[in-house]
C-alpha atoms as a PDB file:
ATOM      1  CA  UNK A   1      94.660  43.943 108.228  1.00  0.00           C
ATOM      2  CA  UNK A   2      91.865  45.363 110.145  1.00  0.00           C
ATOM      3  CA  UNK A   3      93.890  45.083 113.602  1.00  0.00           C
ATOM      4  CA  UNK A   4      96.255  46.910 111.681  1.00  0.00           C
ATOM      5  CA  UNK A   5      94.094  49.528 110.923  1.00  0.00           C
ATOM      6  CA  UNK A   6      92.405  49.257 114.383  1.00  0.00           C
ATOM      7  CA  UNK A   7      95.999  49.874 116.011  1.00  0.00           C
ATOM      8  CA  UNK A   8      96.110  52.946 113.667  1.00  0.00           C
ATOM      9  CA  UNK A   9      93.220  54.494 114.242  1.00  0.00           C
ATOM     10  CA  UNK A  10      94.619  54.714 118.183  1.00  0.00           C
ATOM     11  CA  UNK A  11      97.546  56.201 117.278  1.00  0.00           C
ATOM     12  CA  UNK A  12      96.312  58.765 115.452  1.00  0.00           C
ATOM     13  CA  UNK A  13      94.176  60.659 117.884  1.00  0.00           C
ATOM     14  CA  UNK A  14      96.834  61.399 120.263  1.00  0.00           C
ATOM     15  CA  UNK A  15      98.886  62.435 116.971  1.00  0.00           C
ATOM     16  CA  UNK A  16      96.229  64.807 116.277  1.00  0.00           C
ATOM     17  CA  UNK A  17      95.580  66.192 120.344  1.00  0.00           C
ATOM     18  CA  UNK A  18      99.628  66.755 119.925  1.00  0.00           C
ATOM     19  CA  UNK A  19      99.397  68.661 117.329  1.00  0.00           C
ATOM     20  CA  UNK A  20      96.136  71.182 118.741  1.00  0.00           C
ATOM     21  CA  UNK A  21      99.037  70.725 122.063  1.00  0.00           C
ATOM     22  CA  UNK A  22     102.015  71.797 119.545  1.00  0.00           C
ATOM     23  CA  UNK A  23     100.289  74.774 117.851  1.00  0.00           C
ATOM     24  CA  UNK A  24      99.182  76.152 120.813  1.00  0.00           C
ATOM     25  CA  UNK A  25     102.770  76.230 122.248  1.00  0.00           C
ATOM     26  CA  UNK A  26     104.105  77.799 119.304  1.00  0.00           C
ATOM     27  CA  UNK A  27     101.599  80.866 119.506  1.00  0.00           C
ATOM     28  CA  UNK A  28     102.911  81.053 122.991  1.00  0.00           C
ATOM     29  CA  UNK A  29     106.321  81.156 122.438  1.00  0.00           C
ATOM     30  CA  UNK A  30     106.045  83.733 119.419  1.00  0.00           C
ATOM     31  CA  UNK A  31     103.574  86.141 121.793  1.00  0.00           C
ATOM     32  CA  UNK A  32     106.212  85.882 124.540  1.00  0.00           C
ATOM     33  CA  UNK A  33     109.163  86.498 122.481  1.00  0.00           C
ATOM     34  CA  UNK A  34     107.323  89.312 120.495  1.00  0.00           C
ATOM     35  CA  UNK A  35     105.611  90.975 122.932  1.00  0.00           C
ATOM     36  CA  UNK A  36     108.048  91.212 125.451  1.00  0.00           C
ATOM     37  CA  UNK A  37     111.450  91.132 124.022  1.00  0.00           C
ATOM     38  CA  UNK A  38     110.537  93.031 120.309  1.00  0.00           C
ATOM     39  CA  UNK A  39     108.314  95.862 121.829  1.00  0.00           C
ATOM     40  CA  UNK A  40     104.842  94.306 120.522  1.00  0.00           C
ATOM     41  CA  UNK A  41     103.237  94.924 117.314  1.00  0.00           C
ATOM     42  CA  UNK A  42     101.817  97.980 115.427  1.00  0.00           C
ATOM     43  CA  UNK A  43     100.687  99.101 111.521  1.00  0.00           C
ATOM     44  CA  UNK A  44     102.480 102.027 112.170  1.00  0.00           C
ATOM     45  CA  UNK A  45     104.479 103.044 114.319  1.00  0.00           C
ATOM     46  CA  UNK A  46     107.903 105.462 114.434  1.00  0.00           C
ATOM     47  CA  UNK A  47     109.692 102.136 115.586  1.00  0.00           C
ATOM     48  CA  UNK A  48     109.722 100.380 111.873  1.00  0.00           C
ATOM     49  CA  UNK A  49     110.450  96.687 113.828  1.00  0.00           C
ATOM     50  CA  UNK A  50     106.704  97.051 115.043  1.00  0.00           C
ATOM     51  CA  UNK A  51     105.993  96.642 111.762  1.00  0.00           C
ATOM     52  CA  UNK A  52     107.794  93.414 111.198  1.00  0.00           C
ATOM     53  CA  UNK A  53     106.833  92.013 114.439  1.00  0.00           C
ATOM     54  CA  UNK A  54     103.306  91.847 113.183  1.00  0.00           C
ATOM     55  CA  UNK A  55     104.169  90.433 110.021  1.00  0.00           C
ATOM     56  CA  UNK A  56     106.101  87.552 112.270  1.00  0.00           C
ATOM     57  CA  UNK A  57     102.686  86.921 114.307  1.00  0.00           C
ATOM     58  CA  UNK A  58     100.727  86.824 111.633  1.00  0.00           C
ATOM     59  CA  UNK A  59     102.315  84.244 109.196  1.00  0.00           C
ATOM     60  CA  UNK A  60     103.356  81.921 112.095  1.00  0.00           C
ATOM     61  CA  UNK A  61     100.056  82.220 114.275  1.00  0.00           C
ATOM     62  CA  UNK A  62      97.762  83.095 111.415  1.00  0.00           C
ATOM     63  CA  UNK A  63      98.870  81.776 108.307  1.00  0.00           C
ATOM     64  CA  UNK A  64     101.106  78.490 109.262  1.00  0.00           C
ATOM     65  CA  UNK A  65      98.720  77.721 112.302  1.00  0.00           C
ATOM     66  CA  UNK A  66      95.501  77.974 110.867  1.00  0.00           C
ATOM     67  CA  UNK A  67      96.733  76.016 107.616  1.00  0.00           C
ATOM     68  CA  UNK A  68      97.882  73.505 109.667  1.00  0.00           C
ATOM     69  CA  UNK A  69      94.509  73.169 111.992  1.00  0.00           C
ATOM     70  CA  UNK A  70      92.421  73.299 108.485  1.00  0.00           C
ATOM     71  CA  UNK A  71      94.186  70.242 107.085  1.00  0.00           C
ATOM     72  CA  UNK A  72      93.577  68.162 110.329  1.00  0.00           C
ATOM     73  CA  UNK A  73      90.240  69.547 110.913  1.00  0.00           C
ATOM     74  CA  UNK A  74      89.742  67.667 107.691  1.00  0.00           C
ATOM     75  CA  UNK A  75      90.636  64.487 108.747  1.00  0.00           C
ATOM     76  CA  UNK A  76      90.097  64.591 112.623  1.00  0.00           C
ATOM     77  CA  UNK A  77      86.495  66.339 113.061  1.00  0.00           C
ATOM     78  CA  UNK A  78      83.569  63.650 113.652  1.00  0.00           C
ATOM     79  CA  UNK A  79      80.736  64.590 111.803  1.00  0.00           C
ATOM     80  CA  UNK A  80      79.180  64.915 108.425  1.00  0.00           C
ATOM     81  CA  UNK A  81      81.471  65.329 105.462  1.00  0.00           C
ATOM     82  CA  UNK A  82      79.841  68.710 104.403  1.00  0.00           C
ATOM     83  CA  UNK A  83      80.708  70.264 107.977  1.00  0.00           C
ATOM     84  CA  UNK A  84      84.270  68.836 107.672  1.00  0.00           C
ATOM     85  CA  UNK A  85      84.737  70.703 104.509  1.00  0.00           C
ATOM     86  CA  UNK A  86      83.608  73.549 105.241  1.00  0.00           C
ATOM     87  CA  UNK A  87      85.404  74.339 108.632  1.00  0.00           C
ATOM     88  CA  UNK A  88      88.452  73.050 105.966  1.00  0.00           C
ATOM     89  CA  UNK A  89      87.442  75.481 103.939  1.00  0.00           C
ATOM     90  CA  UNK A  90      86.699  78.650 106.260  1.00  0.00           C
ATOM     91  CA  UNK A  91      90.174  78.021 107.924  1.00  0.00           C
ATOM     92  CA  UNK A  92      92.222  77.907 104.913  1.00  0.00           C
ATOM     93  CA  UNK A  93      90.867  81.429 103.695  1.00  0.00           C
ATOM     94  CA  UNK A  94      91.083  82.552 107.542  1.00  0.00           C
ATOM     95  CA  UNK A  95      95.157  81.680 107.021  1.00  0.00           C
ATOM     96  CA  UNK A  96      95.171  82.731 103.387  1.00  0.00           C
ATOM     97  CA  UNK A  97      94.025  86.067 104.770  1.00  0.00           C
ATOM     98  CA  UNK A  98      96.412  86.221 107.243  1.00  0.00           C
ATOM     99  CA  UNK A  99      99.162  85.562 104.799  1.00  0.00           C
ATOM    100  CA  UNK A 100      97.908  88.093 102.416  1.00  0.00           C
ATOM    101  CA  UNK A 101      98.085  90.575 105.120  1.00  0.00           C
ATOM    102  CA  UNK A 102     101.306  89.471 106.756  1.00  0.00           C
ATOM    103  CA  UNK A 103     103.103  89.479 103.503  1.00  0.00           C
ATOM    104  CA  UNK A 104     101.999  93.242 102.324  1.00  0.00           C
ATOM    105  CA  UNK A 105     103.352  94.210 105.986  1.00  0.00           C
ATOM    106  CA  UNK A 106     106.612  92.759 104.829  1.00  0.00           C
ATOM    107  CA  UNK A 107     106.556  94.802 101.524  1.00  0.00           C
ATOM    108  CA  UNK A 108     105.130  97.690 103.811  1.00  0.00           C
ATOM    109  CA  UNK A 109     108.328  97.369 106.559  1.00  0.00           C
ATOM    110  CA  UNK A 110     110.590  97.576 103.289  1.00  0.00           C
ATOM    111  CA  UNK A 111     109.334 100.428 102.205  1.00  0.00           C
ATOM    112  CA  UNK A 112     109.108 102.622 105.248  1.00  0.00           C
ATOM    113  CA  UNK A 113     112.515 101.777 105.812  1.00  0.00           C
ATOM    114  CA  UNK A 114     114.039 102.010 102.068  1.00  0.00           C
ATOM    115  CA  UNK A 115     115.302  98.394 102.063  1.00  0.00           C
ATOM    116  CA  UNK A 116     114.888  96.409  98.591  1.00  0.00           C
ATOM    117  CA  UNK A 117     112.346  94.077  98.449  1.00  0.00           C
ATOM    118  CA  UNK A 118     112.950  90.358  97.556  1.00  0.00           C
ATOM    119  CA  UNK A 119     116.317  89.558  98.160  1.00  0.00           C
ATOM    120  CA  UNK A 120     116.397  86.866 100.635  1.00  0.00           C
ATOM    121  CA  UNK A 121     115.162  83.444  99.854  1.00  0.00           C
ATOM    122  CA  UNK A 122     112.931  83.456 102.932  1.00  0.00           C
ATOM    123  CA  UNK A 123     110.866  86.628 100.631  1.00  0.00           C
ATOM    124  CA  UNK A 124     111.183  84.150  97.578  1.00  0.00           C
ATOM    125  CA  UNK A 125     109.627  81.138  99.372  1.00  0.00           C
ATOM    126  CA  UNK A 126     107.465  83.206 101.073  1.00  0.00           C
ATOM    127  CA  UNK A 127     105.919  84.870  98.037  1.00  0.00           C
ATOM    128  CA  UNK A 128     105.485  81.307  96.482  1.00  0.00           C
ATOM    129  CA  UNK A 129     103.912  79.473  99.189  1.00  0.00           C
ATOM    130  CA  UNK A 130     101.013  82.161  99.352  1.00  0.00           C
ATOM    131  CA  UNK A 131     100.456  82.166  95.757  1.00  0.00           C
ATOM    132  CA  UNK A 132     100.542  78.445  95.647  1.00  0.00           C
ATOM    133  CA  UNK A 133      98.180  78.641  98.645  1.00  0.00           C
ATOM    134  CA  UNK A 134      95.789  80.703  97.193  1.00  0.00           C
ATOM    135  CA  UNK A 135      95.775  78.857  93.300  1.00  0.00           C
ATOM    136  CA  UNK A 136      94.808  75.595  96.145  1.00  0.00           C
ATOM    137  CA  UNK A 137      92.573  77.515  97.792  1.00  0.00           C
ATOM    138  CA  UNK A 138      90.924  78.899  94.457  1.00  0.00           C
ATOM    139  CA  UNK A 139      91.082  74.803  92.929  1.00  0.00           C
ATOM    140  CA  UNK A 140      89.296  72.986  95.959  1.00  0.00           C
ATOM    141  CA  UNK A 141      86.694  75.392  96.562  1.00  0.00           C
ATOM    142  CA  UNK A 142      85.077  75.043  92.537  1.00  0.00           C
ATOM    143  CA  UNK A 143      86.453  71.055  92.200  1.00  0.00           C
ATOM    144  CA  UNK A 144      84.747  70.151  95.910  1.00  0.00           C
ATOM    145  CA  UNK A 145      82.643  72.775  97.436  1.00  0.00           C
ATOM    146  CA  UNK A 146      80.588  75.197  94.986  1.00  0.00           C
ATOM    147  CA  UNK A 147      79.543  74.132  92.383  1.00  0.00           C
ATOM    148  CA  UNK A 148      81.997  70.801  92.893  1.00  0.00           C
ATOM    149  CA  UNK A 149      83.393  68.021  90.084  1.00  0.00           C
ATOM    150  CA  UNK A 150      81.369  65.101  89.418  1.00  0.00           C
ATOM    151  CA  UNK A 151      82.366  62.527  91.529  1.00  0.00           C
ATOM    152  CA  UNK A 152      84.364  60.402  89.591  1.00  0.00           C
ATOM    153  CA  UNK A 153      86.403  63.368  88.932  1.00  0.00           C
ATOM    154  CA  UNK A 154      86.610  64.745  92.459  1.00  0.00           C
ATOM    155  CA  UNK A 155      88.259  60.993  93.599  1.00  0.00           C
ATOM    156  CA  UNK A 156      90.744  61.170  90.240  1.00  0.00           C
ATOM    157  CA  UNK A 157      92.378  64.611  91.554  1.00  0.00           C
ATOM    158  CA  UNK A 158      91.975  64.386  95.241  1.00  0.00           C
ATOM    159  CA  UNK A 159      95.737  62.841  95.256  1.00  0.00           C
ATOM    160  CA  UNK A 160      97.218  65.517  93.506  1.00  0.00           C
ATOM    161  CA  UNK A 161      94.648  67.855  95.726  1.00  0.00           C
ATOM    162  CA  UNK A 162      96.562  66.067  98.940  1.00  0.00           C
ATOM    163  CA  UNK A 163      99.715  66.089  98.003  1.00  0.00           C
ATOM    164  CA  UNK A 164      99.935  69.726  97.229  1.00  0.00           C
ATOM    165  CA  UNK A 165      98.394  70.782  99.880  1.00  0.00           C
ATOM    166  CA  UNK A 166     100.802  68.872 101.959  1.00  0.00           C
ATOM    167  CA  UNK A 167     103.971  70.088  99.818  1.00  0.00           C
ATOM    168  CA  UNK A 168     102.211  74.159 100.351  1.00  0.00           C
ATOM    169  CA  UNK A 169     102.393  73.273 103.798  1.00  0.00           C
ATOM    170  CA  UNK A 170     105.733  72.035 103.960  1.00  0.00           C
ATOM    171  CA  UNK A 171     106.919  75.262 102.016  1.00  0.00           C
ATOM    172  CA  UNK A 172     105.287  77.516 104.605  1.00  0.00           C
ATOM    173  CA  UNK A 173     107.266  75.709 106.857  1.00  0.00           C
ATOM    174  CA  UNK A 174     110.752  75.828 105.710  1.00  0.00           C
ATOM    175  CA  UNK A 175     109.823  79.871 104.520  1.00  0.00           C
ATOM    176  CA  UNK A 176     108.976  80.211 108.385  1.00  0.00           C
ATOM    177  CA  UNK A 177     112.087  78.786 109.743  1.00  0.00           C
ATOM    178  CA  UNK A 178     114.360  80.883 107.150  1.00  0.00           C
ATOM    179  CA  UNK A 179     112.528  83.578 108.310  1.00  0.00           C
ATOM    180  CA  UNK A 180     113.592  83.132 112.119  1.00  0.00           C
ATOM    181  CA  UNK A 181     117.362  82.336 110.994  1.00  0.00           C
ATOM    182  CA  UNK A 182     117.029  86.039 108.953  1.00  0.00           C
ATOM    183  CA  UNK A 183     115.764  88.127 111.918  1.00  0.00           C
ATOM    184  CA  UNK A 184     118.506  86.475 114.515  1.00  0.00           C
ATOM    185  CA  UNK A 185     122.094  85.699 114.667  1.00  0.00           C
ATOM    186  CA  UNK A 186     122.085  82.271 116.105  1.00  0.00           C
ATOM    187  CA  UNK A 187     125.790  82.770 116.864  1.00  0.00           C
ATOM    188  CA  UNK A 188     125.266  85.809 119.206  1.00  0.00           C
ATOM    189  CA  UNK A 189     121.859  84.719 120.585  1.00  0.00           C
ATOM    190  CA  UNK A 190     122.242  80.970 120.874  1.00  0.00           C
ATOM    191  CA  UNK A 191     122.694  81.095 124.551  1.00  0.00           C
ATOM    192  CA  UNK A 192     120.263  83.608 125.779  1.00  0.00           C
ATOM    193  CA  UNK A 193     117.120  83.543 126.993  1.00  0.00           C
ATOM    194  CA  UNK A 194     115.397  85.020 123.831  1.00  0.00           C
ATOM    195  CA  UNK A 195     117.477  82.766 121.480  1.00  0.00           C
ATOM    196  CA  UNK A 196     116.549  80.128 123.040  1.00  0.00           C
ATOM    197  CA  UNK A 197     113.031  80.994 122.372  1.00  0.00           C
ATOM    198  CA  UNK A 198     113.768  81.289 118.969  1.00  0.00           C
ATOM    199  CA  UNK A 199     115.181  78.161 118.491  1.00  0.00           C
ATOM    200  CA  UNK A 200     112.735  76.136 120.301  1.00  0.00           C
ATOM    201  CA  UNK A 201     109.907  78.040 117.917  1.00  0.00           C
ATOM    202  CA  UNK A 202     111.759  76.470 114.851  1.00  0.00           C
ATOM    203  CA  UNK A 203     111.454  73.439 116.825  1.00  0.00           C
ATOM    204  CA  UNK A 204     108.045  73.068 117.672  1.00  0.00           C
ATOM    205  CA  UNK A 205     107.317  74.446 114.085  1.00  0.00           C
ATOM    206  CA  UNK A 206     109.008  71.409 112.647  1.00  0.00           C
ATOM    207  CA  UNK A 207     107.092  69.004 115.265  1.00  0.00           C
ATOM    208  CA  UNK A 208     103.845  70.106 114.570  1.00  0.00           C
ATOM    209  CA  UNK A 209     104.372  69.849 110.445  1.00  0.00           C
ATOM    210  CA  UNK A 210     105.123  66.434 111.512  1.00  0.00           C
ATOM    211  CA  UNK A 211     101.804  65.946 113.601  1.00  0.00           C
ATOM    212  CA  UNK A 212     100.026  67.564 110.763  1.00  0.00           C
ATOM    213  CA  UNK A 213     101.546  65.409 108.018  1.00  0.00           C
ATOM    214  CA  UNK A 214     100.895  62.506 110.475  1.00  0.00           C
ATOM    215  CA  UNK A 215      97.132  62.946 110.564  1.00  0.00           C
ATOM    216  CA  UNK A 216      96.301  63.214 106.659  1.00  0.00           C
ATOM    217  CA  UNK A 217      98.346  59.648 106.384  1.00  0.00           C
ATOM    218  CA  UNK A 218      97.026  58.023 109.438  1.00  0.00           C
ATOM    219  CA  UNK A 219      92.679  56.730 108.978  1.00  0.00           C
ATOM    220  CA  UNK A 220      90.070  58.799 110.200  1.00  0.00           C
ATOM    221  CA  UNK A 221      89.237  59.345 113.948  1.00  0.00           C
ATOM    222  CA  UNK A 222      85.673  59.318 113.109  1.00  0.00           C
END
């Protein structure tokens, strides 16, 4: 059992460096394709799409990204438990910021342009993964950080405290991925060089919720 868990242990530090790899490529590839095939990013701007494109960096690079580095900073970071926690912690309100922000520049790009808000199911899982993310957020800081559960209650819930964080993730996921099939026609921009950008962001998205995933099941690098 223990070579088991020795063999393990191996595996899941390369999981992990893939992942910081992963995430890093994905902020690439969404700077490239914003920056220089969508005209960049503004908060306002007489070209609306600005608008949009900052949403776009901000839940993929801010929100997604950041969520996904504070769950494996978690598990992954040597160290005392209190430090682990707490760069959890200041991470996941780093992203939930980002979301909160990203998601009023969505409402914000609606408006300046007159379209109706919430009619796409990327806007309905979007809106539902940041309030879920933010009721999580809200839960683990009082049940583990300030003031914290007793003990025996902090190990009965940390299951349920995994598994939706894991399932949050997940959602920010798919709502990201819905999101890229909204703002391009795969059809017309399959084959070109900024479709294929696209496509391999969706990609490398669904690779590194894999890595992530990956490193709250595998044992601690520590």
């Amino acid at each position: 059992m223990a070579s088991k868990r020795g063999k393990f242990q191996i595996l899941a530090r390369p999981v992990t460096i893939l992942g910081h790899v992963v995430a890093m490529a994905v902020a690439a590839l969404i700077l490239a394709w914003i920056l220089h095939f969508r005209e960049g990013v503004a908060l306002k701007s007489a070209n609306k799409l600005k608008i949009l494109n900052l949403h776009v960096v901000l839940m993929v690079v801010g929100f997604i990204l950041f969520g996904g580095e504070a769950i494996m900073a978690y598990k992954s970071l040597p160290g005392k438990k209190y430090y682990r926690k707490l760069v959890h912690l200041v991470l996941h309100i780093t992203a939930l910021a980002c979301g909160i922000f990203g998601v009023c520049l969505a409402f914000k790009f609606h408006h300046d342009t007159h379209l109706s808000d919430l009619l796409s199911l990327h806007s309905w899982f979007g809106l539902i993964t940041i309030s879920l993310y933010a009721l999580q957020w809200v839960f683990g800081f009082f049940a583990y950080f300030f003031p914290g559960a007793e003990s025996r209650r902090r190990a009965s819930i940390m299951p349920w405290h995994i598994y939706f964080g894991i399932f949050i993730f997940l959602m920010a996921i798919c709502t990201a991925e819905l999101g890229l099939l909204q703002r391009f026609n795969t059809l017309i921009l399959g084959h070109s060089q900024e479709g294929l950008i696209v496509n391999f962001t969706g990609l490398l998205l669904l690779l590194y919720a894999a890595t992530v995933v990956l490193t709250v099941i595998l044992p601690p690098l520590y």
